[in-house]
C-alpha atoms as a PDB file:
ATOM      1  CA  UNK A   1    -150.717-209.409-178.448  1.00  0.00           C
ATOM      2  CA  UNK A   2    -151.929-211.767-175.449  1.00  0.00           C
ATOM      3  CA  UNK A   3    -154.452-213.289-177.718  1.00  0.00           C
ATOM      4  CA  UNK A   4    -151.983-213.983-180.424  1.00  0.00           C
ATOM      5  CA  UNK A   5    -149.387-215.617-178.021  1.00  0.00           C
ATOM      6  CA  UNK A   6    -151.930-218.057-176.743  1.00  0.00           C
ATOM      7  CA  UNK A   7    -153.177-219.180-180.076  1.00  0.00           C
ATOM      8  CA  UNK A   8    -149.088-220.015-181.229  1.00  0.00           C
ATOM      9  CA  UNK A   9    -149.333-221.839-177.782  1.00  0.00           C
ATOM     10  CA  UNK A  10    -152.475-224.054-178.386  1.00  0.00           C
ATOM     11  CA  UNK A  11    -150.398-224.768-181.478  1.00  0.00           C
ATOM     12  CA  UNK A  12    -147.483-225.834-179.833  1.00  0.00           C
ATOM     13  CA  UNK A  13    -148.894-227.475-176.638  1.00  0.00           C
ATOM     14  CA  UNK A  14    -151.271-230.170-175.775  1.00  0.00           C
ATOM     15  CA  UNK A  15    -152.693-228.105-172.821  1.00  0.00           C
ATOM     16  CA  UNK A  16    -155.146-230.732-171.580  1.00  0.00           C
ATOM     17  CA  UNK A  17    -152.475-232.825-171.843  1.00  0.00           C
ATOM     18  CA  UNK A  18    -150.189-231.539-170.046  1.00  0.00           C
ATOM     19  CA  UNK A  19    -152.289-231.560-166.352  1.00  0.00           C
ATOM     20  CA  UNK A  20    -151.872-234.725-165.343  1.00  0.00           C
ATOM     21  CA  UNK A  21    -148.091-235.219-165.456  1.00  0.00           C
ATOM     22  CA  UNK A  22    -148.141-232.199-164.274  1.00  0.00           C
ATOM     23  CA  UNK A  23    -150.361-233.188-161.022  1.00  0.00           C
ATOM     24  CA  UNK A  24    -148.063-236.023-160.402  1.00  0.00           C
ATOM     25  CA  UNK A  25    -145.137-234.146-160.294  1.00  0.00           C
ATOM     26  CA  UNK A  26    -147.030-232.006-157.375  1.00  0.00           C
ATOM     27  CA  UNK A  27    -148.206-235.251-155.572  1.00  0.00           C
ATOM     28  CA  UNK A  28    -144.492-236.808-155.480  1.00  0.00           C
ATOM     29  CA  UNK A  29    -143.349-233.143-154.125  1.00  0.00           C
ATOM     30  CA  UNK A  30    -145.958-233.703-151.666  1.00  0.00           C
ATOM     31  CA  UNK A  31    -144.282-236.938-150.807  1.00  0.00           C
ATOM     32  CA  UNK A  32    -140.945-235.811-150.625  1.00  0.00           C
ATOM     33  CA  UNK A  33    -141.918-232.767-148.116  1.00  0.00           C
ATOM     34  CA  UNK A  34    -143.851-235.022-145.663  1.00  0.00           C
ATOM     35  CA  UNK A  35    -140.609-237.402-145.650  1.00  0.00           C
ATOM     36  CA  UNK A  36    -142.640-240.527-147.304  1.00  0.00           C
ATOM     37  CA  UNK A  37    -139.135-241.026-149.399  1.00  0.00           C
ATOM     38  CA  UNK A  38    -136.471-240.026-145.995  1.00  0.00           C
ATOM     39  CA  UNK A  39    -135.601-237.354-144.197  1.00  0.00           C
ATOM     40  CA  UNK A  40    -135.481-234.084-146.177  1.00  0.00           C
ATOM     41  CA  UNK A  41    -133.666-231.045-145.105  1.00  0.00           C
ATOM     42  CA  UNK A  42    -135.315-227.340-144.215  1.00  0.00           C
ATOM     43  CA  UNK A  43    -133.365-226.391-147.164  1.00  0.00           C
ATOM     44  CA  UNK A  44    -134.901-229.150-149.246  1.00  0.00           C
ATOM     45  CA  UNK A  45    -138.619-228.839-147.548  1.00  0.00           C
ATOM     46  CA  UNK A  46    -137.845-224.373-149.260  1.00  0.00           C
ATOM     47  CA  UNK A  47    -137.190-225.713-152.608  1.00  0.00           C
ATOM     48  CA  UNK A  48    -139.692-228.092-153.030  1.00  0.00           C
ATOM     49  CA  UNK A  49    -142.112-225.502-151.041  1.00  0.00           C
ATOM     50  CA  UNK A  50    -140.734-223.322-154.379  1.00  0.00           C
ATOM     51  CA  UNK A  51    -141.238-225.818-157.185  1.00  0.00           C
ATOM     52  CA  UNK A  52    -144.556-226.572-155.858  1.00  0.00           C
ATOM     53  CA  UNK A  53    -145.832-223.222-156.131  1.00  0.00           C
ATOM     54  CA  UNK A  54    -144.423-222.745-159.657  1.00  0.00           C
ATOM     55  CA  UNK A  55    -146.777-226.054-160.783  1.00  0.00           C
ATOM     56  CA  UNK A  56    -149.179-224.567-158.861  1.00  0.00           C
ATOM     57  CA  UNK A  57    -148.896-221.403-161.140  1.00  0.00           C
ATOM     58  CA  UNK A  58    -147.938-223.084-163.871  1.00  0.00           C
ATOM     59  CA  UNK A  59    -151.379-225.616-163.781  1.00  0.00           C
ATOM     60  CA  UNK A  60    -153.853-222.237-163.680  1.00  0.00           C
ATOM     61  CA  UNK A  61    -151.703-220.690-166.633  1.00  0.00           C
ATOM     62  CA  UNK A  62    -153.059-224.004-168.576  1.00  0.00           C
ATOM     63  CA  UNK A  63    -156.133-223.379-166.851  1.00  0.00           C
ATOM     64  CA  UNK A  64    -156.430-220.444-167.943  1.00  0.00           C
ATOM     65  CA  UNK A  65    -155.446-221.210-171.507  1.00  0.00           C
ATOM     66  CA  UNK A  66    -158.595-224.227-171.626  1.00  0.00           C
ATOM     67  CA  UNK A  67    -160.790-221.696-170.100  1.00  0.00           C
ATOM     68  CA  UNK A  68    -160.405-219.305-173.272  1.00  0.00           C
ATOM     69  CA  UNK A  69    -160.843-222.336-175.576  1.00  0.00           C
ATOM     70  CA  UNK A  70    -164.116-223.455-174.396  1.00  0.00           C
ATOM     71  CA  UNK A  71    -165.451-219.774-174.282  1.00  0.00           C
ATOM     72  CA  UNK A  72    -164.391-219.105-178.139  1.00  0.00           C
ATOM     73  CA  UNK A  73    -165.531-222.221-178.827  1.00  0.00           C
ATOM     74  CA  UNK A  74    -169.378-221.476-177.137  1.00  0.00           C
ATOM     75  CA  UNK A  75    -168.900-224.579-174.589  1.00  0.00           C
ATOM     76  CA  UNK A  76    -169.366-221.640-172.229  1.00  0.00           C
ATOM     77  CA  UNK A  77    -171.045-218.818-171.632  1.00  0.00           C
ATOM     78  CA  UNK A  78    -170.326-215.836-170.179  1.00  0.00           C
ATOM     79  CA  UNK A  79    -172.810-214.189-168.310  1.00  0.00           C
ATOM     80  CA  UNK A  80    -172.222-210.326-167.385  1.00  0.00           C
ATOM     81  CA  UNK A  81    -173.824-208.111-164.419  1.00  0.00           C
ATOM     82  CA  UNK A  82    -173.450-204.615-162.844  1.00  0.00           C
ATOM     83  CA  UNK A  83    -172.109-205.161-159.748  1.00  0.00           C
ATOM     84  CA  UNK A  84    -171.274-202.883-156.692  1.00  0.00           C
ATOM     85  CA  UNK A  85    -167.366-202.934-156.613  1.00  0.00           C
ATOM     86  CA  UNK A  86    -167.384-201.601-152.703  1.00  0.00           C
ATOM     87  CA  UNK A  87    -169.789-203.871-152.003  1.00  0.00           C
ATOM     88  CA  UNK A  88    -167.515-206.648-153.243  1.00  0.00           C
ATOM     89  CA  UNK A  89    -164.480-205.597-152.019  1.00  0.00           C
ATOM     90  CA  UNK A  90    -165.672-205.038-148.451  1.00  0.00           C
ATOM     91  CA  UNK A  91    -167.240-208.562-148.322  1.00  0.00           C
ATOM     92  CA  UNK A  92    -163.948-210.156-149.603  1.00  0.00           C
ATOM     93  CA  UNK A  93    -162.500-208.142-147.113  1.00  0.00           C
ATOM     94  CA  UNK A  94    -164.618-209.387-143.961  1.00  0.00           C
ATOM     95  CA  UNK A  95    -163.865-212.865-145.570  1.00  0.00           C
ATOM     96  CA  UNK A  96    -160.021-212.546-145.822  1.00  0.00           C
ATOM     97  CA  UNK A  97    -160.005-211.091-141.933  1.00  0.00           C
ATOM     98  CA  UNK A  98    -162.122-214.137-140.758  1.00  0.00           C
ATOM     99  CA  UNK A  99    -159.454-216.503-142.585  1.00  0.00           C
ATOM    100  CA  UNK A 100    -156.590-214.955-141.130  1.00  0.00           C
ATOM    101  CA  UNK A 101    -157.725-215.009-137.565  1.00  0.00           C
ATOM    102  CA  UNK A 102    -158.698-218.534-137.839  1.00  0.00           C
ATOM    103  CA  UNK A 103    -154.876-218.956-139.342  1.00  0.00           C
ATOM    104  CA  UNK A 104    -153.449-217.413-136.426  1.00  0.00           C
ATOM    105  CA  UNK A 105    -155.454-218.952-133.427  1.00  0.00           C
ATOM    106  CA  UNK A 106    -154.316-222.150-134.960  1.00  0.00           C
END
């Protein structure tokens, strides 16, 4: 059903197009939270905090979208492996701790 719903999509939307505006919209948000256009209150800083996040998601959803477009159209490949899932997840894991302490001594 996933499959179906993103070809009616493709049909419907210019994905590639839609990126760019879409990366301005983040860049003047950026603006507006570092105070380039005035002063902007803590309230104001939490909803454009929000609406940045939602283009955030919404950009990979489009991502996403272009990704499965150049696979069914073989401008990718995909390459498969077995792979040791604890051996992944404990790396990530070691990763995501070393991260977080630098996060907090800063």
């Amino acid at each position: 059903m996933r499959l179906i719903s993103i070809h009616w999509l493709r049909n419907i939307f210019p994905f590639n197009d839609l990126r760019s505006p879409l990366m301005n919209l983040i860049g003047t948000l950026t603006l507006f939270e570092e105070g380039t256009y005035g002063d902007v209150t803590v309230g104001g800083k939490t909803r454009l905090t929000a609406a940045q996040k939602n283009l955030d998601r919404l950009i990979e959803m489009i991502n996403q979208v272009l990704l499965v477009e150049k696979l069914e159209a073989g401008m990718l490949a995909l390459n498969t492996q077995n792979s040791n899932l604890t051996e992944i997840i404990a790396e990530e894991s070691i990763r995501c701790r070393r991260l977080l302490s630098i996060r907090i001594s800063n």
